[in-house]
N, C-alpha and C. Protein backbone atom coordinates (compact mmCIF):
# COMPACT_ATOMS: atom_id res chain seq x y z
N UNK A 1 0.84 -1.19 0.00
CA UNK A 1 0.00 0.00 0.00
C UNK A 1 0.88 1.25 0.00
N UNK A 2 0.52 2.49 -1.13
CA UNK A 2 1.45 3.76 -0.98
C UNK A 2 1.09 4.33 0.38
N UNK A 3 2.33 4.68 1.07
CA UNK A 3 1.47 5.94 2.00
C UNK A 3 2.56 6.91 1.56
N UNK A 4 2.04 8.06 2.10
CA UNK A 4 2.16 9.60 1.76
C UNK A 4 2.05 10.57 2.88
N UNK A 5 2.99 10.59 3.89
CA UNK A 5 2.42 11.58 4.66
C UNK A 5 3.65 13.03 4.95
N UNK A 6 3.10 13.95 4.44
CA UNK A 6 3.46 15.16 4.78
C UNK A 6 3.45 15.66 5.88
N UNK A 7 4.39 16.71 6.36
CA UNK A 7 4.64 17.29 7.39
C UNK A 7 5.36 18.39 7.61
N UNK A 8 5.65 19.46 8.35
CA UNK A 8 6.72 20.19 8.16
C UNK A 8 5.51 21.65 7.73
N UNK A 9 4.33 21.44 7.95
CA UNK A 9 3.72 23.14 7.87
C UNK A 9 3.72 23.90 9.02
N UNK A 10 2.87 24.74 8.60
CA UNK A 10 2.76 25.51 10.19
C UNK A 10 2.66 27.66 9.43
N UNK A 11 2.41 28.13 10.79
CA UNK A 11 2.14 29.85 10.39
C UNK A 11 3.82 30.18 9.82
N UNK A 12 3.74 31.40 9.08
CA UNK A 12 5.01 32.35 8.83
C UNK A 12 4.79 33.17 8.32
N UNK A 13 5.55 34.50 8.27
CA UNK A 13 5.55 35.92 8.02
C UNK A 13 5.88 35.15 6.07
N UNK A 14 5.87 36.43 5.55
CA UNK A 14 5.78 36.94 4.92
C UNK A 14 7.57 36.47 4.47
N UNK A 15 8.15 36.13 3.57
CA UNK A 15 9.92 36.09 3.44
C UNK A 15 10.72 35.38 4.40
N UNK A 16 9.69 34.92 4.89
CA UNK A 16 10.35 33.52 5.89
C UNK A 16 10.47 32.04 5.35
N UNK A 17 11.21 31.18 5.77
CA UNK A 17 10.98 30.04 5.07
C UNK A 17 10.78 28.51 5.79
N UNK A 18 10.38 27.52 5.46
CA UNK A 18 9.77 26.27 5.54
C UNK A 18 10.41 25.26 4.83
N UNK A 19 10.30 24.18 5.78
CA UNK A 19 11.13 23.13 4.66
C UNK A 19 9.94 21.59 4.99
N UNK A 20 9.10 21.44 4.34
CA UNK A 20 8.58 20.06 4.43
C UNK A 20 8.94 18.96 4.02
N UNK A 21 8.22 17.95 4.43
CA UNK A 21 8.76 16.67 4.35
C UNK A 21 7.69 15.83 4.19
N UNK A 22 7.94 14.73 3.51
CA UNK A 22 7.09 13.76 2.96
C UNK A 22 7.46 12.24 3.17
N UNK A 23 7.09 11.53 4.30
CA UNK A 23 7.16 10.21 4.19
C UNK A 23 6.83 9.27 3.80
N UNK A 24 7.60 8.28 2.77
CA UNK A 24 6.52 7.30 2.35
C UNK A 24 7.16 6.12 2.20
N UNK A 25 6.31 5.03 1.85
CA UNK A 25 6.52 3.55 1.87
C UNK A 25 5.45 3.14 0.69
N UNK A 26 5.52 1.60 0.60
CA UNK A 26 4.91 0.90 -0.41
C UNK A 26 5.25 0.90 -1.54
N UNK A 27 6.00 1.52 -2.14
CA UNK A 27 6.60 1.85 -3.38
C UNK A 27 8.06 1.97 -3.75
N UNK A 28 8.37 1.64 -4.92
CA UNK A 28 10.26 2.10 -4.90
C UNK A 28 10.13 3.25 -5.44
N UNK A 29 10.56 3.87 -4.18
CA UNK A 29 10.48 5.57 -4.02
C UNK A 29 12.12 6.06 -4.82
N UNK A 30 12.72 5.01 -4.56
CA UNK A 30 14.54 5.62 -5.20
C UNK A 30 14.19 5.67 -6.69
N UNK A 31 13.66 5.02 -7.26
CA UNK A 31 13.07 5.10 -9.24
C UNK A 31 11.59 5.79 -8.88
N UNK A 32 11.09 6.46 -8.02
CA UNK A 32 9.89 6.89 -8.79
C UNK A 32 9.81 8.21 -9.12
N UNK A 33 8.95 9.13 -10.19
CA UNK A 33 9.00 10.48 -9.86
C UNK A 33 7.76 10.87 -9.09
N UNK A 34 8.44 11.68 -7.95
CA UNK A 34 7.69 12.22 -7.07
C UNK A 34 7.41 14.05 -7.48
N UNK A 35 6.09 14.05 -7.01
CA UNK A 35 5.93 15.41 -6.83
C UNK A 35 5.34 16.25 -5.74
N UNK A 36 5.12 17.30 -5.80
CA UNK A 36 4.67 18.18 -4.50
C UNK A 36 3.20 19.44 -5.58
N UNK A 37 2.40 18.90 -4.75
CA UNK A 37 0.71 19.80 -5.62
C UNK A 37 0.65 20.12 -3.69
N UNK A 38 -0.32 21.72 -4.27
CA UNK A 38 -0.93 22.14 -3.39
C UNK A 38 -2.51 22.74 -3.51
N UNK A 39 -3.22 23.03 -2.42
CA UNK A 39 -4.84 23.34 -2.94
C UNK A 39 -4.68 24.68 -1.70
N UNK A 40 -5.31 25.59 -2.53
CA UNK A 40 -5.40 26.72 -1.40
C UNK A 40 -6.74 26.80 -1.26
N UNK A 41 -7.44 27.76 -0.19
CA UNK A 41 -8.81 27.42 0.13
C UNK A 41 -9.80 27.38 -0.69
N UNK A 42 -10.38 27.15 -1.49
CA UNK A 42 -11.52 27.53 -2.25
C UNK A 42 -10.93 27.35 -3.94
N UNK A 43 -9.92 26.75 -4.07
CA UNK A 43 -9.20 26.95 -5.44
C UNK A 43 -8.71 25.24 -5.82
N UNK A 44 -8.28 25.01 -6.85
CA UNK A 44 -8.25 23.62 -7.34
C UNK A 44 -6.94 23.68 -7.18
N UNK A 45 -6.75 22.08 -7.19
CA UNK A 45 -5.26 21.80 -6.61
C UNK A 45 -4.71 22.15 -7.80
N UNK A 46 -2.87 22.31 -7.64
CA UNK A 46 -1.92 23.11 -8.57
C UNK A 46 -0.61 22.52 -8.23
N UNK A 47 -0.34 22.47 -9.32
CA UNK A 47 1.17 21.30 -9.39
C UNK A 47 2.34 22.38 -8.89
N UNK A 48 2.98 21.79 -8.24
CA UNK A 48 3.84 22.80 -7.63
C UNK A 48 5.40 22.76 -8.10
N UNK A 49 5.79 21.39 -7.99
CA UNK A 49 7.10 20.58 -8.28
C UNK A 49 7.09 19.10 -8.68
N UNK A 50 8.24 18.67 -9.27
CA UNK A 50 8.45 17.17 -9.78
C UNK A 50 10.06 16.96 -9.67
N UNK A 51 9.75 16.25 -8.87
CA UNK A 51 11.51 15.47 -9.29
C UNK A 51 11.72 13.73 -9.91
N UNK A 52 12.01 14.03 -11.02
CA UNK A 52 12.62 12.75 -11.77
C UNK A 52 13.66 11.84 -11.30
N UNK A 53 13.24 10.79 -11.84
CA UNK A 53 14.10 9.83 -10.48
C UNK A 53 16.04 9.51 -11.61
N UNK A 54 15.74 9.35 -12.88
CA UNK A 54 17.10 9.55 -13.36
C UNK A 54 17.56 11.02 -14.00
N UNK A 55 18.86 10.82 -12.95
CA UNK A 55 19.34 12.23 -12.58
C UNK A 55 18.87 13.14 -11.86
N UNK A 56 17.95 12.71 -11.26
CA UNK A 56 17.07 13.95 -10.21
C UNK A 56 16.95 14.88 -11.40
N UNK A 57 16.36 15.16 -12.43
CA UNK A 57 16.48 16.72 -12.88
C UNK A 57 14.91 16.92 -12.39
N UNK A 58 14.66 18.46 -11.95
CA UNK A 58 13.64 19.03 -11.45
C UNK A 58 12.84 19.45 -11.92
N UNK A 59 11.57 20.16 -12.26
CA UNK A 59 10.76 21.10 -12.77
C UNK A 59 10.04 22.06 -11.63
N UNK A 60 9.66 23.26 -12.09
CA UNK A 60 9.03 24.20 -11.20
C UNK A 60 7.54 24.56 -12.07
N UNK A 61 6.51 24.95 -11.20
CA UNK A 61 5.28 25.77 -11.46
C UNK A 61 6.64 27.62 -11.58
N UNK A 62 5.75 28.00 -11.93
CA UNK A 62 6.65 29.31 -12.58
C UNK A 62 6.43 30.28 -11.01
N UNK A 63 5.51 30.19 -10.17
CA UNK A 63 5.20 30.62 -9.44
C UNK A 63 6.18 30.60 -8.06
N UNK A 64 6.70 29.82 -8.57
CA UNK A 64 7.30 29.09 -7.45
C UNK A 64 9.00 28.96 -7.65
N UNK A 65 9.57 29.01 -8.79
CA UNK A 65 10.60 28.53 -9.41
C UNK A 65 11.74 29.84 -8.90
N UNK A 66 12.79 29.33 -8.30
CA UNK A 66 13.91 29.97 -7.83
C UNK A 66 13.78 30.40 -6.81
N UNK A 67 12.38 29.96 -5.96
CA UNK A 67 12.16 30.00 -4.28
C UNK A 67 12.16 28.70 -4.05
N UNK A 68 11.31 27.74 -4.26
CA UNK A 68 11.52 26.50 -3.87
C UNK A 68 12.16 25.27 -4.14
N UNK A 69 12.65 24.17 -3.44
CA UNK A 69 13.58 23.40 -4.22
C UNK A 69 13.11 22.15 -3.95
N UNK A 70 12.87 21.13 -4.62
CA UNK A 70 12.16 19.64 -4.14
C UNK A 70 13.58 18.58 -4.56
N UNK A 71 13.61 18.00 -3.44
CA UNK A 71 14.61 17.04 -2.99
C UNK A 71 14.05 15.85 -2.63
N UNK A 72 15.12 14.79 -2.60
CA UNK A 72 14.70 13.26 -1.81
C UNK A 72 16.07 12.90 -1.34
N UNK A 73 15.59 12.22 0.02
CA UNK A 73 16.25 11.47 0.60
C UNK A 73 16.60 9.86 0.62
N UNK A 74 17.36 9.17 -0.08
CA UNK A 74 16.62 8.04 -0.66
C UNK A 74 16.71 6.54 0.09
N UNK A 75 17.75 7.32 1.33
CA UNK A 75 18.03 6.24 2.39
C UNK A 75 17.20 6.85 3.38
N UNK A 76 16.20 7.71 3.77
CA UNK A 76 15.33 7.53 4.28
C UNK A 76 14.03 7.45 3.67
N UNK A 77 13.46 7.24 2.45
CA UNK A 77 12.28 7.43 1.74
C UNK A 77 11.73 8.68 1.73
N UNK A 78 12.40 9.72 1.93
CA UNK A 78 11.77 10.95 2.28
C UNK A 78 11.72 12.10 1.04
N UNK A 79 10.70 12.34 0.57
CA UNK A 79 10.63 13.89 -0.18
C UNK A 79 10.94 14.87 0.71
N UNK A 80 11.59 16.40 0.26
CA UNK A 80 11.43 17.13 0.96
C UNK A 80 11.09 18.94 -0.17
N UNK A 81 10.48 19.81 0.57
CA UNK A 81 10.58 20.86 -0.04
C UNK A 81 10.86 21.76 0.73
N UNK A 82 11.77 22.56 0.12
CA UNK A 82 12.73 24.07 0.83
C UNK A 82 11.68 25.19 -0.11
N UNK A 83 10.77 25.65 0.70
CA UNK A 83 10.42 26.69 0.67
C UNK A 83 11.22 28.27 1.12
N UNK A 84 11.19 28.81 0.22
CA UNK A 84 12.07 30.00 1.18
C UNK A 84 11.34 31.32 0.18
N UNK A 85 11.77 32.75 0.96
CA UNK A 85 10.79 33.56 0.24
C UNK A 85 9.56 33.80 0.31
N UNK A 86 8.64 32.55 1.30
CA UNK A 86 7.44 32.79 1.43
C UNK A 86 6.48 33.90 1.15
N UNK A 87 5.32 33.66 0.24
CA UNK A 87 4.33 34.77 0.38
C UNK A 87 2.96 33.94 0.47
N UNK A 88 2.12 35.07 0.66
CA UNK A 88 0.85 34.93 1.05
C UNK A 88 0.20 34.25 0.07
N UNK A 89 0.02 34.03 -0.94
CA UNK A 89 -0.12 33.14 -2.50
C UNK A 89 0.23 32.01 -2.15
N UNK A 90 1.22 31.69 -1.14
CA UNK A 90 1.71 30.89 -1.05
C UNK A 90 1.13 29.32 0.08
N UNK A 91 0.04 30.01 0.50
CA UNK A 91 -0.78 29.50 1.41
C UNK A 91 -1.63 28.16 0.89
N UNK A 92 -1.67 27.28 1.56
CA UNK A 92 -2.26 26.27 0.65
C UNK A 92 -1.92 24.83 1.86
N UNK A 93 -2.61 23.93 1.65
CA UNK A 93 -2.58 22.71 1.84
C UNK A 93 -1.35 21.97 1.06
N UNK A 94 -0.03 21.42 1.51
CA UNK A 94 0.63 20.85 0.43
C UNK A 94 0.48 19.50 0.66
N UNK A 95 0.46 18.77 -0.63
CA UNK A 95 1.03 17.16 -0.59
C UNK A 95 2.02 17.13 -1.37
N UNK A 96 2.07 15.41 -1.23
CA UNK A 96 3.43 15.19 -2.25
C UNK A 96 2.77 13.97 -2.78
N UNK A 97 3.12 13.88 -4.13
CA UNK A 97 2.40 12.79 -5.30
C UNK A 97 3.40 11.86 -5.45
N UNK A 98 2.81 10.56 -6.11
CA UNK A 98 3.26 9.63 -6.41
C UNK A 98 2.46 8.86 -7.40
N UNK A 99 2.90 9.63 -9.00
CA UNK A 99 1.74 9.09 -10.17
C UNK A 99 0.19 9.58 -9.21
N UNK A 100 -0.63 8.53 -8.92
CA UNK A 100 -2.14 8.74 -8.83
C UNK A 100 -2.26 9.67 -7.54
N UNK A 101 -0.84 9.03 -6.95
CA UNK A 101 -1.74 8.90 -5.22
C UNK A 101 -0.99 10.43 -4.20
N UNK A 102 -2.01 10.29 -3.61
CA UNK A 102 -1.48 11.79 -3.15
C UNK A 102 -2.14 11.42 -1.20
N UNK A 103 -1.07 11.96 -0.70
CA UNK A 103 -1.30 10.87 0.41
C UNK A 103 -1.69 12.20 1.35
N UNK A 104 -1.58 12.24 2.58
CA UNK A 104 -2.36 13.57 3.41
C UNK A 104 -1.21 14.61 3.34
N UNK A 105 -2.13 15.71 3.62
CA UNK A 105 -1.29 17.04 3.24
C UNK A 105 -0.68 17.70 4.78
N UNK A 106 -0.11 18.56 4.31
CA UNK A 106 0.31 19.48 5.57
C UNK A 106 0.14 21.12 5.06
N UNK A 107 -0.23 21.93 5.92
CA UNK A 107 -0.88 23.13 6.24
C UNK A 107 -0.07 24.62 6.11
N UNK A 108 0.04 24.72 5.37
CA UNK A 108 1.64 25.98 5.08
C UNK A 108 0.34 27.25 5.36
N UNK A 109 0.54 28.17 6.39
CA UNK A 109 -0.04 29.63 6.61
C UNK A 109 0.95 30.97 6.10
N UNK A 110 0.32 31.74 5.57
CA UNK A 110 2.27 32.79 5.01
C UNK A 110 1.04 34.11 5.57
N UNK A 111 1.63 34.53 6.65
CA UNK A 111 0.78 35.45 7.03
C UNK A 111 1.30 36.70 7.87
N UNK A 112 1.01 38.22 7.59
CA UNK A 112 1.37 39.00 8.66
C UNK A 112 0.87 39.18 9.94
């Protein structure tokens, strides 16, 4: 069974930064590509990041690109994302994907 669990949200100003994390199992996470989607309140979820499993090469939502950085850990199964720069846009529910499955999110606030 995939699990998916995110972690690592919480409140922040405005140009502060966050680094989440994504644990998972059931899957070979070292070959898979993983990604990171988020849903802000009232708005449809939005692809945020992808990391490819040969060569790690990355992709960004444009929104996001040269603030955030999506990583894996591959001896602990772990995704992670370095948020930095934070803004209020930036607010949203995040998960982290795996092809279909998108496992529970964690709570990013960017607030004055």
């Amino acid at each position: 069974e995939v699990q998916l669990q995110a972690s690592g949200g919480g409140l922040v100003q405005p140009g502060e930064s966050l680094r989440l994390s994504c644990a998972t199992s059931g899957f070979p996470f070292r070959t898979s590509v993983m990604s990171w989607v988020r849903q802000a309140p009232g708005k449809e979820q939005e692809w945020v990041a992808t990391l490819y499993a040969n060569g790690d090469r990355t992709i960004y939502a444009s929104s996001v690109k040269g603030r955030f950085t999506i990583s894996r850990d591959t001896a602990l199964n772990t995704l992670y994302l370095q948020m930095n720069s934070l803004k209020p846009e930036d607010t949203a529910v995040y998960y982290c994907a795996q092809g279909t499955n998108r496992g529970q999110g964690t709570l990013v606030t960017v607030s004055s």
